[in-house]
Protein backbone atom coordinates (compact mmCIF):
# COMPACT_ATOMS: atom_id res chain seq x y z
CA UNK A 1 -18.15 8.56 -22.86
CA UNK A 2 -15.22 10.98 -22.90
CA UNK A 3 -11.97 9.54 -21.86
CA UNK A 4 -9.26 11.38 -20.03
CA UNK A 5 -6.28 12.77 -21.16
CA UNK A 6 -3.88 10.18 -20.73
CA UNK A 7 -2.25 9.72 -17.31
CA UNK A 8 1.44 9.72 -16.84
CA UNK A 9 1.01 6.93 -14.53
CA UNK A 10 1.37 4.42 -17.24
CA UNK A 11 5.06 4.13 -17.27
CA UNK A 12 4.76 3.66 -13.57
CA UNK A 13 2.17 0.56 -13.74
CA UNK A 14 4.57 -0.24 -16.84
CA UNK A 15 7.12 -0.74 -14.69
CA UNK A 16 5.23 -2.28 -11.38
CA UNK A 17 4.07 -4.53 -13.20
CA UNK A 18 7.77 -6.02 -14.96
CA UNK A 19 9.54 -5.64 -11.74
CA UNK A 20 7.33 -6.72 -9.09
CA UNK A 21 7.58 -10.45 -9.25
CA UNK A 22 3.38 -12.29 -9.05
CA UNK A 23 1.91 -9.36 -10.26
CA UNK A 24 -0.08 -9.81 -13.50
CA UNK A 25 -1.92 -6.06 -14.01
CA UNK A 26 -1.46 -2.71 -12.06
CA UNK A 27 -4.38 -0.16 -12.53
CA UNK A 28 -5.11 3.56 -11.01
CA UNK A 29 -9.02 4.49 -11.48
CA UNK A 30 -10.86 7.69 -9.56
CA UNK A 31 -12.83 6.78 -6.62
CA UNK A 32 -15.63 7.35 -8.65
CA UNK A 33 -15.38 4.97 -11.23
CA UNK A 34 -12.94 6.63 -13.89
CA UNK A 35 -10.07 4.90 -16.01
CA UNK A 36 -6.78 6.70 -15.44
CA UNK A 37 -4.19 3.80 -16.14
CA UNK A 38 -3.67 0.17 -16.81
CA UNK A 39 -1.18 -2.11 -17.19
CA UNK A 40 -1.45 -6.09 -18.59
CA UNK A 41 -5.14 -5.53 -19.19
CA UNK A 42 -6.69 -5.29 -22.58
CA UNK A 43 -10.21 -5.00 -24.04
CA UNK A 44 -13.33 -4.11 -21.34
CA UNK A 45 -10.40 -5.20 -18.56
CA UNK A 46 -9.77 -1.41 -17.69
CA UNK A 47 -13.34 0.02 -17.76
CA UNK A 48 -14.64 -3.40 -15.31
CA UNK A 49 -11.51 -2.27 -13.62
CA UNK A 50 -12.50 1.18 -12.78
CA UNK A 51 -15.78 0.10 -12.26
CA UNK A 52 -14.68 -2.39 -9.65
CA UNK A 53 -12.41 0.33 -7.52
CA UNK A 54 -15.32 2.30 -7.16
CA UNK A 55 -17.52 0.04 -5.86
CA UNK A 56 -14.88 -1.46 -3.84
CA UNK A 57 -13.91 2.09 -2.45
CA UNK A 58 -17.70 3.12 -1.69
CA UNK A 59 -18.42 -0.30 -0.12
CA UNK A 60 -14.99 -0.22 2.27
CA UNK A 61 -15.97 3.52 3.80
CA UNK A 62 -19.86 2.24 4.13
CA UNK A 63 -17.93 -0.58 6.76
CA UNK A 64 -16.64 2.12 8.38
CA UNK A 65 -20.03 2.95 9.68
CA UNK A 66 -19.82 -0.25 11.41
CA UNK A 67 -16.73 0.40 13.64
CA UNK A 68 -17.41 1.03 17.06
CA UNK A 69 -17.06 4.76 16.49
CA UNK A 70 -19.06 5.23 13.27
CA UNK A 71 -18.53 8.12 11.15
CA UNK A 72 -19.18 9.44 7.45
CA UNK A 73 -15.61 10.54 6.73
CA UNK A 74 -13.59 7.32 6.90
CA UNK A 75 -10.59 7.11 5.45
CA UNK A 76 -10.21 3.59 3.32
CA UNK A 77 -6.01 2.33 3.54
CA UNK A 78 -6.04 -1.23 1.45
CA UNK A 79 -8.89 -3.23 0.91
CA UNK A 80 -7.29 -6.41 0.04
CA UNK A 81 -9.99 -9.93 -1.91
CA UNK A 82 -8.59 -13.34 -1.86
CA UNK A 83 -9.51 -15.37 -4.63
CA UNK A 84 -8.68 -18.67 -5.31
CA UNK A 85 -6.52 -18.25 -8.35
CA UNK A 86 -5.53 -14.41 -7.86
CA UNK A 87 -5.19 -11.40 -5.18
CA UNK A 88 -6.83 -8.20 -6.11
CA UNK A 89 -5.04 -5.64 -3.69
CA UNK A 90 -6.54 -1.38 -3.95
CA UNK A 91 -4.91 0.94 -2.41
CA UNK A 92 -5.31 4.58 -2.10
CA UNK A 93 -3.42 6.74 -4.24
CA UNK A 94 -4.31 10.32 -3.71
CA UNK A 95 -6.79 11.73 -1.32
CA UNK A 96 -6.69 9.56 1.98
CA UNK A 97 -2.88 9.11 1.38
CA UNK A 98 -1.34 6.11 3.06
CA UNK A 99 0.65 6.71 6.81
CA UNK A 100 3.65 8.17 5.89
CA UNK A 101 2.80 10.48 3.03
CA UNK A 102 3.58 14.02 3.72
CA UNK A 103 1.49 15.76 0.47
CA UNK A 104 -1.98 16.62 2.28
CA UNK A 105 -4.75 16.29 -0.34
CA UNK A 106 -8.81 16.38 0.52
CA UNK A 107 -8.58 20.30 1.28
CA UNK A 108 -9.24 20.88 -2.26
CA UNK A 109 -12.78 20.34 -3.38
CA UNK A 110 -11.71 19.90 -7.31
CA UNK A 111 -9.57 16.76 -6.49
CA UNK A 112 -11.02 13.38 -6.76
CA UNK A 113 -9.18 9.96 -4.68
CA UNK A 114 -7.21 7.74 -6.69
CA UNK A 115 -7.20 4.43 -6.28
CA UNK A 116 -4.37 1.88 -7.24
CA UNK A 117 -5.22 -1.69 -8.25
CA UNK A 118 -3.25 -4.47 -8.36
CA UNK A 119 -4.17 -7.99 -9.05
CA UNK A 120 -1.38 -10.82 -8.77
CA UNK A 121 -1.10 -14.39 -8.93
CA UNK A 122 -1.86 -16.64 -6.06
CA UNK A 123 2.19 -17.47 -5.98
CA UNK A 124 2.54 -14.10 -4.92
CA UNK A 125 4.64 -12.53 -1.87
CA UNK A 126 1.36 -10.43 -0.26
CA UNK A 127 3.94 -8.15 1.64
CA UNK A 128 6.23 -7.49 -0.82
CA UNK A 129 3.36 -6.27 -3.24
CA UNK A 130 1.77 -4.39 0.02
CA UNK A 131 5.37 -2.62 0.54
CA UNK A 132 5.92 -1.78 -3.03
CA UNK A 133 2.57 -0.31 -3.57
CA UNK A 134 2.94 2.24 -0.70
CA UNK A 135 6.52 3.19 -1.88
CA UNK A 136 5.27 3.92 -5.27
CA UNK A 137 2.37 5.99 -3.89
CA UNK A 138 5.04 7.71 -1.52
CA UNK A 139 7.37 8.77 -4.53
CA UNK A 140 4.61 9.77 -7.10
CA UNK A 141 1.55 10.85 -4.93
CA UNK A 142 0.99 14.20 -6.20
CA UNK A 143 0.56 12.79 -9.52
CA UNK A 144 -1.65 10.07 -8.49
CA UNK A 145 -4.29 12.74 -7.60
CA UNK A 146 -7.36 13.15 -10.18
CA UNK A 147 -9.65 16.60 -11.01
CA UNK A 148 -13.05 16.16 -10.34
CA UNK A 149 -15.14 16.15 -13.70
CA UNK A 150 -18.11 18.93 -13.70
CA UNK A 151 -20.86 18.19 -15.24
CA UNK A 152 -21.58 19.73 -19.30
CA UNK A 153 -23.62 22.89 -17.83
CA UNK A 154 -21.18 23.58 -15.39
CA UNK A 155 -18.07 25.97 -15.61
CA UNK A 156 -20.22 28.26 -18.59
């Protein structure tokens, strides 16, 4: 598999992950499944990572199909899992931008959603790691947004 070229996100997860007390590892992964950035994870961490924000992501807009007005373009906010000795919190970084964000992504069919992860430790404040995610997506979203990968026969 191909990885990216690195994301300048790292600093920012870098730093999330220092100064935002309870938080053990900060990743941003496409919607689809791709590794963009980690922080405190090592070995297969970041590719089960990605893997997990994906599935996450697809299984959150299939429950919008279950809201009394069903449709197929929902637009996923947090999805937040409670675990017994962590808090795995995703939130969308690019396309489906939190209330609040100005930058209006989804228009352009080469940009993938970005999703940022964050797991923290069950001592953790929930709303103070809530707030800081969306005011790092506010301050950095146009970066947060991936390109879509063609496939090797495209773009000839």
């Amino acid at each position: 598999m191909t990885r990216p070229r690195p994301c300048p996100a790292y600093w920012l997860l870098n730093d999330f992950v220092r100064r935002v007390p309870g938080v053990q590892s900060a990743f941003l992964a496409s919607s689809d499944g791709i590794e963009l950035a980690t922080s405190g994870l090592s070995g297969q961490q970041p590719e089960t990572a990605a893997a997990v924000v994906a599935s996450l992501y697809s299984l959150a807009r299939g429950a919008g199909r279950l809201t009394p007005r069903p449709s197929t373009d929902v637009k996923v906010r947090q999805v937040v899992i409670e675990l017994d000795s962590a808090t795995l919190f995703l939130t969308v970084a690019g396309d489906g931008l939190p209330q609040g964000v100005s930058v209006q992504y989804g228009a352009d069919p080469r940009k993938a959603s970005s999703v940022l992860g964050v797991m923290a430790g069950p001592e953790a404040n929930v709303g103070l790691i809530g707030h800081e995610m969306a005011t790092m997506i506010r301050s950095v979203a146009e970066h947060l947004v991936t390109d879509t990968r063609r496939g090797s026969d495209q773009g000839r």
